[in-house]
PDB file of N, CA and C in Angstrom:
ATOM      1  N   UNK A   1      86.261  73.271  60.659  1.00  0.00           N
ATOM      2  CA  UNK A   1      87.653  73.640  60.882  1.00  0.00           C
ATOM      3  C   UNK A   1      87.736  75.144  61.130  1.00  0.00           C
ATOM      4  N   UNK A   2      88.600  75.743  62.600  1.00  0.00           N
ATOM      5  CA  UNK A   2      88.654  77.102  62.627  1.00  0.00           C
ATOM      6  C   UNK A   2      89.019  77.668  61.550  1.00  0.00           C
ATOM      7  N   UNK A   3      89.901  77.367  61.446  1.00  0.00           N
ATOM      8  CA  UNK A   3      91.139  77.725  59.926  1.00  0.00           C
ATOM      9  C   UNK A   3      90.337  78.428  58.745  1.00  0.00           C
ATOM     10  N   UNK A   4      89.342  77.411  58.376  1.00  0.00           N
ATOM     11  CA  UNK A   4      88.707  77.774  57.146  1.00  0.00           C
ATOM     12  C   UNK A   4      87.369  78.788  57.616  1.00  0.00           C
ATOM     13  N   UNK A   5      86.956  78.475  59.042  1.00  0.00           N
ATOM     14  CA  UNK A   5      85.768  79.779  59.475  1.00  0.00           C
ATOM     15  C   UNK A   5      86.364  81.031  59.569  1.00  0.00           C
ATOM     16  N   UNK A   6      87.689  81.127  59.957  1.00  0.00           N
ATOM     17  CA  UNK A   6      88.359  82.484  60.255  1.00  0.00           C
ATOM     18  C   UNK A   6      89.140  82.577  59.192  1.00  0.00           C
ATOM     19  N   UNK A   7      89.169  82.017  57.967  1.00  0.00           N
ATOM     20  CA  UNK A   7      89.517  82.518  56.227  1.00  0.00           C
ATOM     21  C   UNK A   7      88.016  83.165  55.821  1.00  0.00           C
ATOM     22  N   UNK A   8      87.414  82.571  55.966  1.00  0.00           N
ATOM     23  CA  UNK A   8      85.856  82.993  55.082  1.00  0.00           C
ATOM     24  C   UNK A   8      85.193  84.001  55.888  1.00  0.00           C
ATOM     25  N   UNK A   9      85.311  84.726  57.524  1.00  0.00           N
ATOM     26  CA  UNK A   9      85.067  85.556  58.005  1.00  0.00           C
ATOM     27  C   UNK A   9      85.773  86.605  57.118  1.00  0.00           C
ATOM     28  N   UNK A  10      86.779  86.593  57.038  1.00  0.00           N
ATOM     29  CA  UNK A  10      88.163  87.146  56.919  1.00  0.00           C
ATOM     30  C   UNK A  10      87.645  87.462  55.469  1.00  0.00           C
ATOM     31  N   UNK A  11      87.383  86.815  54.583  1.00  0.00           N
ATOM     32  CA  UNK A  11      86.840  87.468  53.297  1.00  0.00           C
ATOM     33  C   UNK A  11      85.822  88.354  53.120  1.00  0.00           C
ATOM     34  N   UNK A  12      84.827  88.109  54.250  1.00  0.00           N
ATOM     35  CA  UNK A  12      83.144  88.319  53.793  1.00  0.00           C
ATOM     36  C   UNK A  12      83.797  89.810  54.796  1.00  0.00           C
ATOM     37  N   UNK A  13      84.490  89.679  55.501  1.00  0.00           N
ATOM     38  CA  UNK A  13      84.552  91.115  56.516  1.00  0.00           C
ATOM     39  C   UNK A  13      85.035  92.092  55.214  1.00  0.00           C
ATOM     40  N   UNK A  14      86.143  91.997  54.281  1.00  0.00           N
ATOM     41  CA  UNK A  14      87.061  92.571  53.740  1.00  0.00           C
ATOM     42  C   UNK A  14      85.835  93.070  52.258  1.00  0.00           C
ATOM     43  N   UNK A  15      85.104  92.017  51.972  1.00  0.00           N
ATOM     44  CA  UNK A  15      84.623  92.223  50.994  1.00  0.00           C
ATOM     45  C   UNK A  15      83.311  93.142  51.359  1.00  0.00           C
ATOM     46  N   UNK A  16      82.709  93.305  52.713  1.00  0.00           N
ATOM     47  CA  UNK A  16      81.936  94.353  52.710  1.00  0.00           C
ATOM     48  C   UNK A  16      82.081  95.953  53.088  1.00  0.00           C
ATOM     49  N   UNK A  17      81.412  96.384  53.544  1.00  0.00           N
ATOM     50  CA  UNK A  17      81.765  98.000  54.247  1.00  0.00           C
ATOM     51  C   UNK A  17      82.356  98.183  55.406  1.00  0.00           C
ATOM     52  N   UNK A  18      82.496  97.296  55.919  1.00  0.00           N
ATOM     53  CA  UNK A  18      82.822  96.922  58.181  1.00  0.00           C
ATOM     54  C   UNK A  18      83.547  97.281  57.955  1.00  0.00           C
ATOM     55  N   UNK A  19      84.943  97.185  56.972  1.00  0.00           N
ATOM     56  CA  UNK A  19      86.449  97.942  57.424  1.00  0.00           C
ATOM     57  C   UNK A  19      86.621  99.378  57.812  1.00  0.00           C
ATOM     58  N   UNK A  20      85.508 100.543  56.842  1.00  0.00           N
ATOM     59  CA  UNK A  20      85.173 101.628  56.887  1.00  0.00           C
ATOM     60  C   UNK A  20      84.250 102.118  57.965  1.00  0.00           C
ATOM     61  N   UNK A  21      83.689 101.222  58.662  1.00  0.00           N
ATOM     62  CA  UNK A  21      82.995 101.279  59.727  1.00  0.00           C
ATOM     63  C   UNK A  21      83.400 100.788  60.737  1.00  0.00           C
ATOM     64  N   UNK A  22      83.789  99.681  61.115  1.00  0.00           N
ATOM     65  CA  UNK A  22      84.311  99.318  62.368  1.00  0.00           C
ATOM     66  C   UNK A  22      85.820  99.196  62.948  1.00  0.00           C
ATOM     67  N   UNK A  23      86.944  99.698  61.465  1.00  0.00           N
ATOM     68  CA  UNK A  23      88.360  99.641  61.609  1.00  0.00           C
ATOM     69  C   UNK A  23      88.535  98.351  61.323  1.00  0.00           C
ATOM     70  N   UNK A  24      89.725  97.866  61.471  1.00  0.00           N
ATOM     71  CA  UNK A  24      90.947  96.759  61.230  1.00  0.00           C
ATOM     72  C   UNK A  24      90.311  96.119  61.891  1.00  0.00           C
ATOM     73  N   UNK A  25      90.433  94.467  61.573  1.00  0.00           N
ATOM     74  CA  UNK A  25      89.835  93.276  62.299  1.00  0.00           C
ATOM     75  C   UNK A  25      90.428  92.818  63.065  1.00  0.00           C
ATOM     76  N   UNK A  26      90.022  92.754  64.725  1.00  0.00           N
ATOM     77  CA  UNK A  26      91.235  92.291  65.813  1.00  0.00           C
ATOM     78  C   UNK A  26      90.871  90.856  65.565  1.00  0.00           C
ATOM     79  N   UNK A  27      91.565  89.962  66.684  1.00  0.00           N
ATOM     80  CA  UNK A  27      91.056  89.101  67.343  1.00  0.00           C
ATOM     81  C   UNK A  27      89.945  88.739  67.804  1.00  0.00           C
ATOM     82  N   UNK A  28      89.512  89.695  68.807  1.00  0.00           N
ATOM     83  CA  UNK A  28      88.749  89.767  69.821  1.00  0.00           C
ATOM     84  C   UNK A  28      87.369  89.819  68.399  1.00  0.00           C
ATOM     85  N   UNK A  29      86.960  90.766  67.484  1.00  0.00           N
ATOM     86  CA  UNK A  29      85.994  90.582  66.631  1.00  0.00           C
ATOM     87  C   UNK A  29      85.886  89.158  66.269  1.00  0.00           C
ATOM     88  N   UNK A  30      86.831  88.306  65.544  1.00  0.00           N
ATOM     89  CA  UNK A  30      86.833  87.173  64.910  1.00  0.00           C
ATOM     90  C   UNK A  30      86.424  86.305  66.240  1.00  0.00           C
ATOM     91  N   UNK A  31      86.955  86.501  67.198  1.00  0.00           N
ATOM     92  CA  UNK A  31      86.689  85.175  67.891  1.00  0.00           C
ATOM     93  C   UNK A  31      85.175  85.238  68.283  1.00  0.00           C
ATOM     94  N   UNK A  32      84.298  86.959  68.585  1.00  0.00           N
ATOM     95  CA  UNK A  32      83.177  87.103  68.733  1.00  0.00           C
ATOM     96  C   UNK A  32      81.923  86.617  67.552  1.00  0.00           C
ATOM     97  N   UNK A  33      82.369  86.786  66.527  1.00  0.00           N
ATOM     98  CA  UNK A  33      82.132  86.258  64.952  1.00  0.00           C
ATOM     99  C   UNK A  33      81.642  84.220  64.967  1.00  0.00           C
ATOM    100  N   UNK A  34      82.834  83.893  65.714  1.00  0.00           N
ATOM    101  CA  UNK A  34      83.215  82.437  65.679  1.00  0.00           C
ATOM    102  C   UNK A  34      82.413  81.907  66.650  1.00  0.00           C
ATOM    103  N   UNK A  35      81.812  82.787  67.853  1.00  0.00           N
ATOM    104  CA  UNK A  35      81.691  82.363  69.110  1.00  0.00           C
ATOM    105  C   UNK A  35      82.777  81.518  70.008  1.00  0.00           C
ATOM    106  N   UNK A  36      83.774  81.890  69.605  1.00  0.00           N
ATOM    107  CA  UNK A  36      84.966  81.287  70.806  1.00  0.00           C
ATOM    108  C   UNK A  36      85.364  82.966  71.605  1.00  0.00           C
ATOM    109  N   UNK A  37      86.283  82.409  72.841  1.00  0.00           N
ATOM    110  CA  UNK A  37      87.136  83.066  73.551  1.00  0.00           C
ATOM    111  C   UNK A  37      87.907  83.681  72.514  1.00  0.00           C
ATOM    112  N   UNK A  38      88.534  84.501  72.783  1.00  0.00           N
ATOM    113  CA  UNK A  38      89.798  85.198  71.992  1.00  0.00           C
ATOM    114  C   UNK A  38      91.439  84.217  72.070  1.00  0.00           C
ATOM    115  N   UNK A  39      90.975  84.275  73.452  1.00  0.00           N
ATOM    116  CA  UNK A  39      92.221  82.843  73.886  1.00  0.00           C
ATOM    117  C   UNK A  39      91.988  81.827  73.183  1.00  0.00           C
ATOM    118  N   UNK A  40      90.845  81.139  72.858  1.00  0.00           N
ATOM    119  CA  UNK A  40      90.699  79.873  72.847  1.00  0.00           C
ATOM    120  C   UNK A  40      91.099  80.050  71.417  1.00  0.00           C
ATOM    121  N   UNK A  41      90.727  81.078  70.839  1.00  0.00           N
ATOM    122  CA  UNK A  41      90.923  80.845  69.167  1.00  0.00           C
ATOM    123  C   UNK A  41      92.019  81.499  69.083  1.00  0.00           C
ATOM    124  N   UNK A  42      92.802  81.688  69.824  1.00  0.00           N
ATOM    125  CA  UNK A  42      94.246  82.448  69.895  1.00  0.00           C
ATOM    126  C   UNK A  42      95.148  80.755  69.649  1.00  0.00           C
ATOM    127  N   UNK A  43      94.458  79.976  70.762  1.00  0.00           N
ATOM    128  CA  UNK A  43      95.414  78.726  70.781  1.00  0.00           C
ATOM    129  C   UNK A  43      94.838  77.841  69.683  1.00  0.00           C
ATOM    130  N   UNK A  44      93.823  77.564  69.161  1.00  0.00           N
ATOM    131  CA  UNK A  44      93.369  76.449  68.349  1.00  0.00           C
ATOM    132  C   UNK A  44      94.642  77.285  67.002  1.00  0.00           C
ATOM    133  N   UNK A  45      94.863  78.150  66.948  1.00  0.00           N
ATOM    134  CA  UNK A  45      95.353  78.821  65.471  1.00  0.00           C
ATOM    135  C   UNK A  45      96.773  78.756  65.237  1.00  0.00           C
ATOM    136  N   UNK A  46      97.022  78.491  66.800  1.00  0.00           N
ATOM    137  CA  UNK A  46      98.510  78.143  67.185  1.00  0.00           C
ATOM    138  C   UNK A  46      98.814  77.119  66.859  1.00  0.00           C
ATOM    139  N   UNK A  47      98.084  75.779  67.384  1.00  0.00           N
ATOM    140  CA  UNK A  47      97.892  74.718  67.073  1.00  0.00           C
ATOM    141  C   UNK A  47      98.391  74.328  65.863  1.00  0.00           C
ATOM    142  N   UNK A  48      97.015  74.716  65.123  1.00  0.00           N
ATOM    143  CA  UNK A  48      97.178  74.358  63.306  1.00  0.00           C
ATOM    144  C   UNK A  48      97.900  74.884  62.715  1.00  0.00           C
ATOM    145  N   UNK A  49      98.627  76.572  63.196  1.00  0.00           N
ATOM    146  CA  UNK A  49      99.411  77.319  62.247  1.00  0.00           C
ATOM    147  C   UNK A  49     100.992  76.931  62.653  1.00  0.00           C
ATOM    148  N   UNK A  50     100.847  77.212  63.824  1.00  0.00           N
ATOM    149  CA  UNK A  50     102.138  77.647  64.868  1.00  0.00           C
ATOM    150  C   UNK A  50     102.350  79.172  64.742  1.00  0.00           C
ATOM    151  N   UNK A  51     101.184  79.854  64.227  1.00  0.00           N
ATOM    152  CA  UNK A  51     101.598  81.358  63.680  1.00  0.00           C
ATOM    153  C   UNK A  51      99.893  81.429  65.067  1.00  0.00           C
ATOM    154  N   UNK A  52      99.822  83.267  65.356  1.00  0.00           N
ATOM    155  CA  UNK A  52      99.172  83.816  66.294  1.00  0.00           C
ATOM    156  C   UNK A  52      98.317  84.333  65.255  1.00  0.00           C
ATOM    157  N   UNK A  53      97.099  84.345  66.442  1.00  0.00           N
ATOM    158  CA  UNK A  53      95.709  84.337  65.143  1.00  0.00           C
ATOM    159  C   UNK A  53      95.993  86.159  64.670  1.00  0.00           C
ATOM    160  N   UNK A  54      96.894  87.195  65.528  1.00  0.00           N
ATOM    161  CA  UNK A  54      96.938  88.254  65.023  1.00  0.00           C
ATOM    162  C   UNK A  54      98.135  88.305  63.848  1.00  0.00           C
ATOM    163  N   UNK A  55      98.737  87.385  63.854  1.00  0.00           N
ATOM    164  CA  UNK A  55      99.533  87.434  62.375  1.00  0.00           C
ATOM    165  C   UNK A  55      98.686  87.091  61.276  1.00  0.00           C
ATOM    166  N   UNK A  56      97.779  86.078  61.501  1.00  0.00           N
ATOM    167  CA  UNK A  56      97.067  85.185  60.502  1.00  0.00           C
ATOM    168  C   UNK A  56      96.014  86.471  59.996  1.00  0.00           C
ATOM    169  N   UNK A  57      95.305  87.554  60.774  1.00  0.00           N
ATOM    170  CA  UNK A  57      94.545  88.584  60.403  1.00  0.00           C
ATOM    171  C   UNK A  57      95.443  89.377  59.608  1.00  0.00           C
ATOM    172  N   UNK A  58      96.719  89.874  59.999  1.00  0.00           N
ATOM    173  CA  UNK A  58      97.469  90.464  59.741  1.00  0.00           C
ATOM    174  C   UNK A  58      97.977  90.502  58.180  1.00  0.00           C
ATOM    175  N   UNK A  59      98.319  89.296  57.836  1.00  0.00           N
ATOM    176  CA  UNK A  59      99.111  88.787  56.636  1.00  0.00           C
ATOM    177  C   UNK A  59      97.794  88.464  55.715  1.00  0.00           C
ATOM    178  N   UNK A  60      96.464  88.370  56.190  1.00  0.00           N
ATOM    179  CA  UNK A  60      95.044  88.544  55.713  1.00  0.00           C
ATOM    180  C   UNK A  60      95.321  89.916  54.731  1.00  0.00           C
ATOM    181  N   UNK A  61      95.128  90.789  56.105  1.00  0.00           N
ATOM    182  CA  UNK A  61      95.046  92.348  55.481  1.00  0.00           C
ATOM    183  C   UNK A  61      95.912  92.715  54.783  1.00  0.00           C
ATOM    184  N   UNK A  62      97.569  92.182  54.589  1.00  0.00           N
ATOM    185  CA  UNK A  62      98.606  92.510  53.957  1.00  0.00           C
ATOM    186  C   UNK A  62      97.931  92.075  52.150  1.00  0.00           C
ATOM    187  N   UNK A  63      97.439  90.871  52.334  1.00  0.00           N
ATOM    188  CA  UNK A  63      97.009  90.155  51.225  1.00  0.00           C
ATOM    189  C   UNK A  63      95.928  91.264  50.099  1.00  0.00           C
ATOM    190  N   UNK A  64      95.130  92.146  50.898  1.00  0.00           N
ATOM    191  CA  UNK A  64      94.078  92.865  50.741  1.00  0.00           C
ATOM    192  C   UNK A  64      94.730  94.219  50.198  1.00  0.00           C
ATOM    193  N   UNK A  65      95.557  94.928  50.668  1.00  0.00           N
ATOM    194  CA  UNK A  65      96.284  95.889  51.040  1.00  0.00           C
ATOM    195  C   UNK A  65      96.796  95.346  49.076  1.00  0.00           C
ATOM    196  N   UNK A  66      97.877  94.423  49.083  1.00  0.00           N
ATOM    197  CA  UNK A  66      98.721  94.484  47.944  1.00  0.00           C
ATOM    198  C   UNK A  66      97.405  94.064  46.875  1.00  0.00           C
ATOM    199  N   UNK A  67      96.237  93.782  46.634  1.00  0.00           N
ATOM    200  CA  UNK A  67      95.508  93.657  45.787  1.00  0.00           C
ATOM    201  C   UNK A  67      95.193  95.125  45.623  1.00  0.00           C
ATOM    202  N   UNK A  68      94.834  95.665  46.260  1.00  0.00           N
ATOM    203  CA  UNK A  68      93.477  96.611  46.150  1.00  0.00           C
ATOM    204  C   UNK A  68      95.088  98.299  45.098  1.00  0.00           C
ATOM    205  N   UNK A  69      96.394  97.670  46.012  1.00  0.00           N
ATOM    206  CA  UNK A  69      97.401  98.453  45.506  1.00  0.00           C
ATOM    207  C   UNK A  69      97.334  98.088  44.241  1.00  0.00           C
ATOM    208  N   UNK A  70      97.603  96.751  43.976  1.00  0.00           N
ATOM    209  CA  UNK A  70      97.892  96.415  42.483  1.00  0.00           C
ATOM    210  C   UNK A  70      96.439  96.740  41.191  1.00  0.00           C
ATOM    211  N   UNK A  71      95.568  96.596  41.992  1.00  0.00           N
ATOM    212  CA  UNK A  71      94.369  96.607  40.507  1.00  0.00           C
ATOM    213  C   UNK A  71      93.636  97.733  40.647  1.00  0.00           C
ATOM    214  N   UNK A  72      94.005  99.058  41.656  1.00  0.00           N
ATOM    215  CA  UNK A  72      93.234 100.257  41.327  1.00  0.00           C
ATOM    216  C   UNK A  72      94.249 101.471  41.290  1.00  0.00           C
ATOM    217  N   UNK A  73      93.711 102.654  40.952  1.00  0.00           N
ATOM    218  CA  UNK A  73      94.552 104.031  41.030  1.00  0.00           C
ATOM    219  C   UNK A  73      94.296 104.983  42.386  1.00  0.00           C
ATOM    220  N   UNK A  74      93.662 104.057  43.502  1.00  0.00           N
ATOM    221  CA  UNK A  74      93.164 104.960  44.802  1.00  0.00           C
ATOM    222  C   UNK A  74      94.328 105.181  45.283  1.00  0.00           C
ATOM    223  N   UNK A  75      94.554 105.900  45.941  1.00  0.00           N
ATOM    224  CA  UNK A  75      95.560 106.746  46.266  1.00  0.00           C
ATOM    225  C   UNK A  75      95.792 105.841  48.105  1.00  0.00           C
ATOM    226  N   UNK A  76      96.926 106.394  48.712  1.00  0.00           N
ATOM    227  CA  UNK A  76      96.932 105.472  50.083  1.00  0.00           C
ATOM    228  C   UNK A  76      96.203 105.949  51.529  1.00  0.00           C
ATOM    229  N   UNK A  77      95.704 107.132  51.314  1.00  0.00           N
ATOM    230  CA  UNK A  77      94.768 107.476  52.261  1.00  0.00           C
ATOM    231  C   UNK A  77      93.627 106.653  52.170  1.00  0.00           C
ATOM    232  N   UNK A  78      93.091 106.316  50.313  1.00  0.00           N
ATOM    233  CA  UNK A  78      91.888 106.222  50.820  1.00  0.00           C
ATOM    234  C   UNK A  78      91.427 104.259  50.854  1.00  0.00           C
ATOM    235  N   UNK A  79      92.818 103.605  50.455  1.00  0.00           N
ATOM    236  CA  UNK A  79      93.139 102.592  50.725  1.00  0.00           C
ATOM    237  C   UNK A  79      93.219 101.911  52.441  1.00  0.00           C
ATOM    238  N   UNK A  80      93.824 103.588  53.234  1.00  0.00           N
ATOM    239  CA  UNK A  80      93.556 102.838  54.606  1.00  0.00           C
ATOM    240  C   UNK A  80      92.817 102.979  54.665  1.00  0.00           C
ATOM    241  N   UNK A  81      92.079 104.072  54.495  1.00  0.00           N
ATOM    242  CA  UNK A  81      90.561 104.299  55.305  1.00  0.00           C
ATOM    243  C   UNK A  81      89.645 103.520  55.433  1.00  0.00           C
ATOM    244  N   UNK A  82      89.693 102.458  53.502  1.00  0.00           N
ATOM    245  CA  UNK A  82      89.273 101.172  53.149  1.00  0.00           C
ATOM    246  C   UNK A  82      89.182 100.158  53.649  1.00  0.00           C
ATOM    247  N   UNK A  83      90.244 100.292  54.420  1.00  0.00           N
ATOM    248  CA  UNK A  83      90.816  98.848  54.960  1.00  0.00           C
ATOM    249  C   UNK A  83      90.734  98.956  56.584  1.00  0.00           C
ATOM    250  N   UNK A  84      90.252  99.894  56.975  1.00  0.00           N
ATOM    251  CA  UNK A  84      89.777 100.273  58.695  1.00  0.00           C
ATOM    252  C   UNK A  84      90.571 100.684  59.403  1.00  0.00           C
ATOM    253  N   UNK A  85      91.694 101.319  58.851  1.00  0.00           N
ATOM    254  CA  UNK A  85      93.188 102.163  59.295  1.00  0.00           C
ATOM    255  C   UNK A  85      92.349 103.880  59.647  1.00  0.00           C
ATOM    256  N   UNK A  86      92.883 104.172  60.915  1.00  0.00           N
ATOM    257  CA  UNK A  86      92.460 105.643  61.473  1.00  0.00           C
ATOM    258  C   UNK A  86      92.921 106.244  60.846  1.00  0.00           C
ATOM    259  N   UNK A  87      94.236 106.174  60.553  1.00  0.00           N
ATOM    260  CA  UNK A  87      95.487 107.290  60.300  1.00  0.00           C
ATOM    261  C   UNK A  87      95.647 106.626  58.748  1.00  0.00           C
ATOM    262  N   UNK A  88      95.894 106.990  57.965  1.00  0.00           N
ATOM    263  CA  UNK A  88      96.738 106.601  56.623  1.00  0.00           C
ATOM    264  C   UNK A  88      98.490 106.683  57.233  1.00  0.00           C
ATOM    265  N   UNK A  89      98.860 107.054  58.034  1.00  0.00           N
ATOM    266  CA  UNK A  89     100.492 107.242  58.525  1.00  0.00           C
ATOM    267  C   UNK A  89     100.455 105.816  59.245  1.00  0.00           C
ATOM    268  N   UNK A  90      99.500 105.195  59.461  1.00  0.00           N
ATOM    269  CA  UNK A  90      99.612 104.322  60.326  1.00  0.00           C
ATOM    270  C   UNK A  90      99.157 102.778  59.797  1.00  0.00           C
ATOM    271  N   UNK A  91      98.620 103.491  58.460  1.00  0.00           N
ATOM    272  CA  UNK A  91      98.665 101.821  57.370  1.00  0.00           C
ATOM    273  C   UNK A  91     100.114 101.828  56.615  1.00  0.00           C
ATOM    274  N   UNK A  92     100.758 103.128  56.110  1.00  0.00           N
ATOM    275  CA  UNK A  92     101.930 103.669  55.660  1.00  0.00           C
ATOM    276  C   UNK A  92     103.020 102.348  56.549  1.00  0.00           C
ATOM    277  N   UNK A  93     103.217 102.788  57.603  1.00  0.00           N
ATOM    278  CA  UNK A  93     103.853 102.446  58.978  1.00  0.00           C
ATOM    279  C   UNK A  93     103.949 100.617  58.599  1.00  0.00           C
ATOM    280  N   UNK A  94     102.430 100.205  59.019  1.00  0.00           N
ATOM    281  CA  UNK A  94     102.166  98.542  58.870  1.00  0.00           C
ATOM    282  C   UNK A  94     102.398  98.117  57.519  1.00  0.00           C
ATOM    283  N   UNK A  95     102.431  98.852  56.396  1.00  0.00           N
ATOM    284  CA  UNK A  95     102.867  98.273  55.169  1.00  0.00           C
ATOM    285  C   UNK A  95     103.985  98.169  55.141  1.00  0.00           C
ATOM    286  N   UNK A  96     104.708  99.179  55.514  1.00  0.00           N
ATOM    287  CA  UNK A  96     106.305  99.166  55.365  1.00  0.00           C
ATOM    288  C   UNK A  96     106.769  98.188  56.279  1.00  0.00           C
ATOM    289  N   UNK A  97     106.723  97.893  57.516  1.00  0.00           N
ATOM    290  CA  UNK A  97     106.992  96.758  58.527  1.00  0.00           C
ATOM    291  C   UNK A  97     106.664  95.063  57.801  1.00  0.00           C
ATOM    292  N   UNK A  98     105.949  95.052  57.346  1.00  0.00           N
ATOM    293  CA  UNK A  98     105.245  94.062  56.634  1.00  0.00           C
ATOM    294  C   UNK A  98     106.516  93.816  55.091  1.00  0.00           C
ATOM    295  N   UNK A  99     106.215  94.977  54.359  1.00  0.00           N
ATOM    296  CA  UNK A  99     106.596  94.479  53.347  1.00  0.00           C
ATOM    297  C   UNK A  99     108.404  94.835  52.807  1.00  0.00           C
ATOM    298  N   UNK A 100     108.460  95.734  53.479  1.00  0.00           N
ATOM    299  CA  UNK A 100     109.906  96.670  53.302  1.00  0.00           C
ATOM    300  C   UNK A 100     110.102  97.528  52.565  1.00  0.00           C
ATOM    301  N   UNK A 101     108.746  98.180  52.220  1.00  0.00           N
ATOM    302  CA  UNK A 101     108.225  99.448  51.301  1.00  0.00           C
ATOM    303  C   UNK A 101     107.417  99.650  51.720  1.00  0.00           C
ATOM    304  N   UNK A 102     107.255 101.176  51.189  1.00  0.00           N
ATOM    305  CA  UNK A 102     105.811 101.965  51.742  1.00  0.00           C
ATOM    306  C   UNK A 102     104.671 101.526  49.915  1.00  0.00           C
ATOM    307  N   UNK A 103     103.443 101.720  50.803  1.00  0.00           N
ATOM    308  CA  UNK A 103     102.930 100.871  49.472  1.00  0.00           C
ATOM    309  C   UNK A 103     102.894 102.301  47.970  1.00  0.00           C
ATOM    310  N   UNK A 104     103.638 103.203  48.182  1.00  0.00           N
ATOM    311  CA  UNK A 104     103.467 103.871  46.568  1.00  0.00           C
ATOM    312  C   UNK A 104     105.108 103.440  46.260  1.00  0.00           C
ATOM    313  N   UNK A 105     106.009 102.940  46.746  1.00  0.00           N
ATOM    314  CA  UNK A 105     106.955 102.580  46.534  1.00  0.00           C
ATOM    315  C   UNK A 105     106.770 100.843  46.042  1.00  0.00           C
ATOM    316  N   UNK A 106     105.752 100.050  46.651  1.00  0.00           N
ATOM    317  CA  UNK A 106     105.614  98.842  46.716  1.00  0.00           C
ATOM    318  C   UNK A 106     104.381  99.160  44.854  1.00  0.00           C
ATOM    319  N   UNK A 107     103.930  99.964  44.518  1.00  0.00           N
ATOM    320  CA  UNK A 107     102.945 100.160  43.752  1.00  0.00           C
ATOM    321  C   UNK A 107     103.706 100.532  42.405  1.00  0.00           C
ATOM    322  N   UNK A 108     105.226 101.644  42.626  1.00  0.00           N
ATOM    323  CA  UNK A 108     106.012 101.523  41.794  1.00  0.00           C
ATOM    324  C   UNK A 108     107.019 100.224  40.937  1.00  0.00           C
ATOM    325  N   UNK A 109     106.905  99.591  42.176  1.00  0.00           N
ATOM    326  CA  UNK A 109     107.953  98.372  41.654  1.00  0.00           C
ATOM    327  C   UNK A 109     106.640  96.870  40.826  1.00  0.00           C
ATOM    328  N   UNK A 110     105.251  97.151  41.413  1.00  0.00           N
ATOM    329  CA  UNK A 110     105.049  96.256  40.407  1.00  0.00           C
ATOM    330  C   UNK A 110     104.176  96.855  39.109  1.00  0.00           C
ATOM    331  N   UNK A 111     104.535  98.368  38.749  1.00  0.00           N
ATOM    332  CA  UNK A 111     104.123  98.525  37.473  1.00  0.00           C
ATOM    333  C   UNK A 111     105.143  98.568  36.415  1.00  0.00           C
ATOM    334  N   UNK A 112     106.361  98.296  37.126  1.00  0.00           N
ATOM    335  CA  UNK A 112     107.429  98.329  36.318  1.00  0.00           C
ATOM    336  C   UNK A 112     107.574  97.182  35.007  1.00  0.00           C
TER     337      UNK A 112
END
C-alpha cells in the first residue's frame, strides 16, 4: 500500500539527519524513494486520501514540528534548521499558516 510506504518513508526521513542535509521533503524525493512518477504518486494519494501527496508531507512535518515543540527547549531556529527549513522566518511563516500561531506562541499555550 502507497499510503503506508510514504508514512514509513516519512518517518525513517524525519527520524534521521536528511532534514539537515537535504531540506524539507518534496514530492518529487518521496516519489524517487518509492520509485513512482511524482504524478503517479501525486494521483494514487488522491485516490486513497482525496488530500495531495504535498498536504499529506505537509501535515507529516506539521506532526514533527508540534512534537519536537512540545518535548524539547530548542529554540525555533534550530527546530527549522532540524526539520530542513532554509530560513527559520520561513518555518515561522508555515507554522503559523498551518496552525494559527507562530510555534513560541503555539509552545506557550501548551505549557500552560
Amino acid at each position: 500500500d502507497v499510503l503506508v510506504r510514504l508514512e514509513n518513508l516519512l518517518n525513517d526521513y524525519f527520524a534521521s539527519d536528511k532534514p539537515e542535509k537535504t531540506g524539507v521533503p518534496t514530492v518529487q524525493y518521496c516519489a524517487d524513494e518509492l520509485n513512482l512518477s511524482a504524478n503517479y504518486l501525486s494521483y494514487l494519494i488522491r485516490k486513497e486520501t482525496g488530500s495531495t501527496a504535498l498536504k499529506l508531507i505537509h501535515a507529516r512535518l506539521m506532526e514533527e514540528a508540534k512534537y519536537i515543540i512540545s518535548t524539547t527547549d530548542r529554540n525555533v531556529s534550530e527546530i527549522a534548521y532540524g526539520l530542513g527549513f532554509q530560513y527559520p522566518q520561513h518555518f515561522t511563516r508555515f507554522f503559523k499558516q498551518n496552525m494559527g500561531c507562530t510555534p513560541n506562541e503555539y509552545r506557550s499555550q501548551i505549557t500552560m
